[in-house]
C-alpha atoms as a PDB file:
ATOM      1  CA  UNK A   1       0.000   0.000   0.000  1.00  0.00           C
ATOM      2  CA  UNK A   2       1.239   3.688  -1.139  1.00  0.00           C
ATOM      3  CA  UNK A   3       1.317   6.132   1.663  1.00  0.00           C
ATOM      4  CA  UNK A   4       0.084   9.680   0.662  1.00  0.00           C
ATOM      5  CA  UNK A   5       2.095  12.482   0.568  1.00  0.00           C
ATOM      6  CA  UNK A   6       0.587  16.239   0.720  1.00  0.00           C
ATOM      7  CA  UNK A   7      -2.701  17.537   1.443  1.00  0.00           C
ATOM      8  CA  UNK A   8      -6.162  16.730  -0.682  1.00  0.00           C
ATOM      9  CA  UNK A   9      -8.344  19.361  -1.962  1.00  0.00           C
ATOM     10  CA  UNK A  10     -10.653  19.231   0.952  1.00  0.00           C
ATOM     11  CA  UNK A  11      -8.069  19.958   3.379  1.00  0.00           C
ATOM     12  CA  UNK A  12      -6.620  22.850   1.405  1.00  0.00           C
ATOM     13  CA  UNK A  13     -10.158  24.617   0.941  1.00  0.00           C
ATOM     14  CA  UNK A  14     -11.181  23.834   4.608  1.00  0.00           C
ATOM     15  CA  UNK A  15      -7.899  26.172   5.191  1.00  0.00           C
ATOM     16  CA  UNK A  16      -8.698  28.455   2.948  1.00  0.00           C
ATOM     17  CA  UNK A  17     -12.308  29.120   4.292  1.00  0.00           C
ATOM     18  CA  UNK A  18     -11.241  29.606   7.539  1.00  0.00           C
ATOM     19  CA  UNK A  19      -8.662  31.922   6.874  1.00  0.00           C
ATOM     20  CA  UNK A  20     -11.327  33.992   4.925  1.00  0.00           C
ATOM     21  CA  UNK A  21     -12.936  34.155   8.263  1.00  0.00           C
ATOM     22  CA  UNK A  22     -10.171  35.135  10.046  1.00  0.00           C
ATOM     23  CA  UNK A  23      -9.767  38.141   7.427  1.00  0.00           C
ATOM     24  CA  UNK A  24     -13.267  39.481   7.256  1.00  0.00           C
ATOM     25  CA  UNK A  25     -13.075  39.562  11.659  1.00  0.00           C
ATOM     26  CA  UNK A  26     -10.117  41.534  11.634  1.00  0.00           C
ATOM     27  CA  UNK A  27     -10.449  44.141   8.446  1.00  0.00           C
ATOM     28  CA  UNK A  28     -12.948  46.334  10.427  1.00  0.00           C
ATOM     29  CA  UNK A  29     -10.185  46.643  13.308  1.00  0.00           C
ATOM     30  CA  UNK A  30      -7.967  47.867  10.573  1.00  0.00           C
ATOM     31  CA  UNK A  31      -9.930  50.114   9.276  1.00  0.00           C
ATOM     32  CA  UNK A  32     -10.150  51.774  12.227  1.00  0.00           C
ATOM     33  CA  UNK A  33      -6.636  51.624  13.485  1.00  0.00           C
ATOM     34  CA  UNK A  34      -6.100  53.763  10.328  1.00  0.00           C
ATOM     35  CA  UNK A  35      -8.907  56.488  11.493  1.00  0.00           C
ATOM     36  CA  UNK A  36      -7.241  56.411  14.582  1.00  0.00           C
ATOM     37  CA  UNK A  37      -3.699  57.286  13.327  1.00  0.00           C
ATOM     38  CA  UNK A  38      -4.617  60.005  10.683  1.00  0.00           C
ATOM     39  CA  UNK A  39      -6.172  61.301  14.127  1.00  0.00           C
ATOM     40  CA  UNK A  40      -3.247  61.190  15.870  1.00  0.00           C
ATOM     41  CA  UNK A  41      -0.938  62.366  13.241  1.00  0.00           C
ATOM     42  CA  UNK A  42      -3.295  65.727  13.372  1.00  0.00           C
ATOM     43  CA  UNK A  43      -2.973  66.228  17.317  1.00  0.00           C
ATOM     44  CA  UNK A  44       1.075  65.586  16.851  1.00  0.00           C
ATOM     45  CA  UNK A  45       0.962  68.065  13.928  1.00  0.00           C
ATOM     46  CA  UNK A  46      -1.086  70.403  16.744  1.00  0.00           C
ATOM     47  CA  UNK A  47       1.377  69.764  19.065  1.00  0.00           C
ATOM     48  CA  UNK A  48       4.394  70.554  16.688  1.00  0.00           C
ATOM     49  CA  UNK A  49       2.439  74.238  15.595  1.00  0.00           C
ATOM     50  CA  UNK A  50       2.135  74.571  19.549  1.00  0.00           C
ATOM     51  CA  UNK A  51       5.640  74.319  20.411  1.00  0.00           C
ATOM     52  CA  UNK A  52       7.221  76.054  17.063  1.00  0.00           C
ATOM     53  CA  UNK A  53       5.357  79.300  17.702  1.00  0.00           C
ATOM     54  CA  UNK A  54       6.095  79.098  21.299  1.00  0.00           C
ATOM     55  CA  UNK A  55       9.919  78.401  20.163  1.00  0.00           C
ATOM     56  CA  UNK A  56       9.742  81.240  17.579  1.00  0.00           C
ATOM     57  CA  UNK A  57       8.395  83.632  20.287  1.00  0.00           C
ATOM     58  CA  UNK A  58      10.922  83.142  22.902  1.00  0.00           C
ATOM     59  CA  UNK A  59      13.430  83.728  19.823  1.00  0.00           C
ATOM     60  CA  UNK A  60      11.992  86.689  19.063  1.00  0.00           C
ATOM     61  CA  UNK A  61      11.725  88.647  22.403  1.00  0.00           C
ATOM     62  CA  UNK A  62      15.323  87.723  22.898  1.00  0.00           C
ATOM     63  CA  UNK A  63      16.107  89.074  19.851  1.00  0.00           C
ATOM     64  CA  UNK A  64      13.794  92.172  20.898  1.00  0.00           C
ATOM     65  CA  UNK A  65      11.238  91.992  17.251  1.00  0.00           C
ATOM     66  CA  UNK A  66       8.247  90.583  19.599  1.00  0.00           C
ATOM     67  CA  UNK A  67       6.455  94.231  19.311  1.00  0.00           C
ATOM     68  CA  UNK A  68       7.549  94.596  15.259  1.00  0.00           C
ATOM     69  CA  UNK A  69       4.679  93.780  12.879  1.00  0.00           C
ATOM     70  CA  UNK A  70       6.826  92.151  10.717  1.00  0.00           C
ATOM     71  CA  UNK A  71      10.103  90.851  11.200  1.00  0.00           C
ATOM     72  CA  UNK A  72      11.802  87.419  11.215  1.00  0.00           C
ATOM     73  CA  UNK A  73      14.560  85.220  13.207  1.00  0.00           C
ATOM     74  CA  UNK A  74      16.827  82.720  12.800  1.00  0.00           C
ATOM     75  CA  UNK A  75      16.241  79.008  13.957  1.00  0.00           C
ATOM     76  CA  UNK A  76      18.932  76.466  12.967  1.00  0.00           C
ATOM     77  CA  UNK A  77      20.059  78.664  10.406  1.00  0.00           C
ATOM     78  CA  UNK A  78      16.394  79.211   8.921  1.00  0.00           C
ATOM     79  CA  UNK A  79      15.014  82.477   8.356  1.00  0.00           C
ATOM     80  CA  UNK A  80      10.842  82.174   9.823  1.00  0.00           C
ATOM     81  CA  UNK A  81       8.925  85.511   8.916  1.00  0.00           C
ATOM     82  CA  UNK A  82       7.483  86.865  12.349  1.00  0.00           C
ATOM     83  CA  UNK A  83       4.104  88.634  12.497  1.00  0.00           C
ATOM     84  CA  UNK A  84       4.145  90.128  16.374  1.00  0.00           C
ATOM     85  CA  UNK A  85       6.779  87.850  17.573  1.00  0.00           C
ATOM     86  CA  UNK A  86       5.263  84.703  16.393  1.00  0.00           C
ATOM     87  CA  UNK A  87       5.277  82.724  12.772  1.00  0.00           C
ATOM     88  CA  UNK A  88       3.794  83.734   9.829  1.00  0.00           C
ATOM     89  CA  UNK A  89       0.998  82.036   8.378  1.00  0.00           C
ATOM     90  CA  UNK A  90       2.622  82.030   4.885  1.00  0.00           C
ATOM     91  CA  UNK A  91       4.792  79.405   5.144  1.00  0.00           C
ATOM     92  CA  UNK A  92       6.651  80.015   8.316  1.00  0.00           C
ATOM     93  CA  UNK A  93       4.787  78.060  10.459  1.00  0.00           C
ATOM     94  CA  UNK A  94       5.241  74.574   9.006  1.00  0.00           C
ATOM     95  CA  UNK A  95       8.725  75.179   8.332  1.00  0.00           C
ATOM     96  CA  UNK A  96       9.159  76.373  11.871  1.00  0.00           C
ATOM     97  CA  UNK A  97       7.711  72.904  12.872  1.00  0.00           C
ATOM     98  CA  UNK A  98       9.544  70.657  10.443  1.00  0.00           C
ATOM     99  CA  UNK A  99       6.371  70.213   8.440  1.00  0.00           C
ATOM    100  CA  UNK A 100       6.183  69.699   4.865  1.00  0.00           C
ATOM    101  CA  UNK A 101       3.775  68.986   2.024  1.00  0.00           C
ATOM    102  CA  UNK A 102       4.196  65.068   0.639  1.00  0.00           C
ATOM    103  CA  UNK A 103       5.723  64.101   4.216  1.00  0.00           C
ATOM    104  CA  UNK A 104       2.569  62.432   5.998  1.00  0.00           C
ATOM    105  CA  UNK A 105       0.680  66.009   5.336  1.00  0.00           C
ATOM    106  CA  UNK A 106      -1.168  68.502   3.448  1.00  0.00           C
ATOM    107  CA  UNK A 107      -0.112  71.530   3.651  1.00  0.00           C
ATOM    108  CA  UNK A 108      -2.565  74.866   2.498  1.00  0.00           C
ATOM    109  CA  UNK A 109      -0.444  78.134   3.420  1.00  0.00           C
ATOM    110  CA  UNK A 110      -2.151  81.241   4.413  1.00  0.00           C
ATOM    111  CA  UNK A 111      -0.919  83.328   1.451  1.00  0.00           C
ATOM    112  CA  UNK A 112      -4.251  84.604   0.886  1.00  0.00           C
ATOM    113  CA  UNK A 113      -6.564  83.524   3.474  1.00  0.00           C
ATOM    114  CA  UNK A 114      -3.530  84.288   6.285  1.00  0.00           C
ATOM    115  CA  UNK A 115      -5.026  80.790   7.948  1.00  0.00           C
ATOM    116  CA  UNK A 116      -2.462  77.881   7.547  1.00  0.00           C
ATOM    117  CA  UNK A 117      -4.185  74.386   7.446  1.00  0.00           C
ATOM    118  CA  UNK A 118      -2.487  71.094   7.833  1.00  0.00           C
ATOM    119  CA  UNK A 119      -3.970  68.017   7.797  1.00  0.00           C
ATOM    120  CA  UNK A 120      -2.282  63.878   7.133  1.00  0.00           C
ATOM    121  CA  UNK A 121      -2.560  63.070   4.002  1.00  0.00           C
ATOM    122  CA  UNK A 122      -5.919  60.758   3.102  1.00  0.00           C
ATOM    123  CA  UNK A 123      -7.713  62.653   5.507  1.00  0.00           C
ATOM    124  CA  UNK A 124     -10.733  64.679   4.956  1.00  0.00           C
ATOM    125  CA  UNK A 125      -9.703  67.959   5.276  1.00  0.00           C
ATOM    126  CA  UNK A 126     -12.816  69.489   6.383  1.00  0.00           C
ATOM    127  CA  UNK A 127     -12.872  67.404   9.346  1.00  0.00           C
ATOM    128  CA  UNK A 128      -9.295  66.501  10.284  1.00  0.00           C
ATOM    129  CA  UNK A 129      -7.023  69.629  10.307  1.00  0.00           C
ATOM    130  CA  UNK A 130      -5.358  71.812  12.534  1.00  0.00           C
ATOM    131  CA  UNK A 131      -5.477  75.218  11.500  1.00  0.00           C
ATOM    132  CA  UNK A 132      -2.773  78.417  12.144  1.00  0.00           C
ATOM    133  CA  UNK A 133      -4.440  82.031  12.213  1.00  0.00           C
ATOM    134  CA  UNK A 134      -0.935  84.075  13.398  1.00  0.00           C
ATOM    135  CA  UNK A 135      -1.214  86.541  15.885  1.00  0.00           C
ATOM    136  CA  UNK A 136      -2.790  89.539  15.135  1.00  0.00           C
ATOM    137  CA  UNK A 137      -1.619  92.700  17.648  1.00  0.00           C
ATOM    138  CA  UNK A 138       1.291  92.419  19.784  1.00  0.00           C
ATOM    139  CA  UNK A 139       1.214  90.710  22.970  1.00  0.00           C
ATOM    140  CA  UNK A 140      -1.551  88.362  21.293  1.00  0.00           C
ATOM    141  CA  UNK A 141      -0.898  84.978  20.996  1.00  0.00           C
ATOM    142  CA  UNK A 142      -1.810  83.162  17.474  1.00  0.00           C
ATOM    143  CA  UNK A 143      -4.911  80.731  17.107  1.00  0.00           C
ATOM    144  CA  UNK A 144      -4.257  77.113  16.532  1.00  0.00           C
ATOM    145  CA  UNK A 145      -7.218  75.006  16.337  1.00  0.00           C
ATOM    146  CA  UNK A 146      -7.772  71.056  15.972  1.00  0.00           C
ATOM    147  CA  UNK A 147     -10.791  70.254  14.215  1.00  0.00           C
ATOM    148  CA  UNK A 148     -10.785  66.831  14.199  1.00  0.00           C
ATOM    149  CA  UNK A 149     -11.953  63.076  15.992  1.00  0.00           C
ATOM    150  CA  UNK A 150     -11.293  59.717  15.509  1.00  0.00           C
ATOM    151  CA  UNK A 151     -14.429  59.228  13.676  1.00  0.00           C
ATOM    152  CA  UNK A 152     -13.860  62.597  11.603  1.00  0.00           C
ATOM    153  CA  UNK A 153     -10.491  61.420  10.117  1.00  0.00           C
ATOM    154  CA  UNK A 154     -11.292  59.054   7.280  1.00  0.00           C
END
């Protein structure tokens, strides 16, 4: 008598069906682990806005341009345009936080609108952002708002 070697058909589709299973239990928790980190990718972008325009600030009253409208100062041999002591919204900000467009976010500039809005890239933007409004009078502090949630960051 011939002793079999390798597995039948039934054996291999039995496998098969029960790692389907296994997949459709566990895509939902992925789905949401992704929700989750967009989420948290915004409130670490928050927290890097946060502590550039508090570095910036400090920067500039030692360098005595916290009262000047516009000015600028030097951070690791980068030049970030000031606004009353704290970044700009037109492109000083991110790069005062080591933020960049194509990097895990997207980037809108306040050239226009003088609002900066970041937000990870894949996210909805109208519901997963943080956004940079730079001071506007001196000895007021800029605006930095997260508008987002785990559920809001698709």
């Amino acid at each position: 008598m011939k002793q079999q070697s390798g597995f039948t058909l039934i054996e291999l589709i039995v496998v098969i069906v029960i790692l389907g299973i296994l997949a459709a239990t566990a895509m939902p928790r992925f789905a949401s682990m992704e929700k989750d980190a967009r989420f948290s990718s915004a409130k670490g972008a928050m927290g890097a806005v946060e502590a550039a325009s508090a570095l910036v600030h400090a920067r500039s009253l030692l360098d005595g341009t916290a009262a000047s409208a516009l000015s600028s100062v030097t951070l690791e041999g980068v030049a970030v345009a000031t606004v009353y002591g704290y970044p700009d919204s037109a492109g000083a900000i991110d790069t005062a936080a080591g933020l960049a467009n194509g990097h895990g976010y997207t980037i809108t500039d306040g050239l226009t609108t003088a609002v900066t809005t970041i937000s990870p890239e894949g996210a909805t933007v109208a519901t997963c952002k943080v956004t940079y409004l730079p001071s506007t009078a001196a000895g007021t502090a800029p605006v930095i708002t997260l508008t987002a949630s785990a559920a809001g960051c698709a």
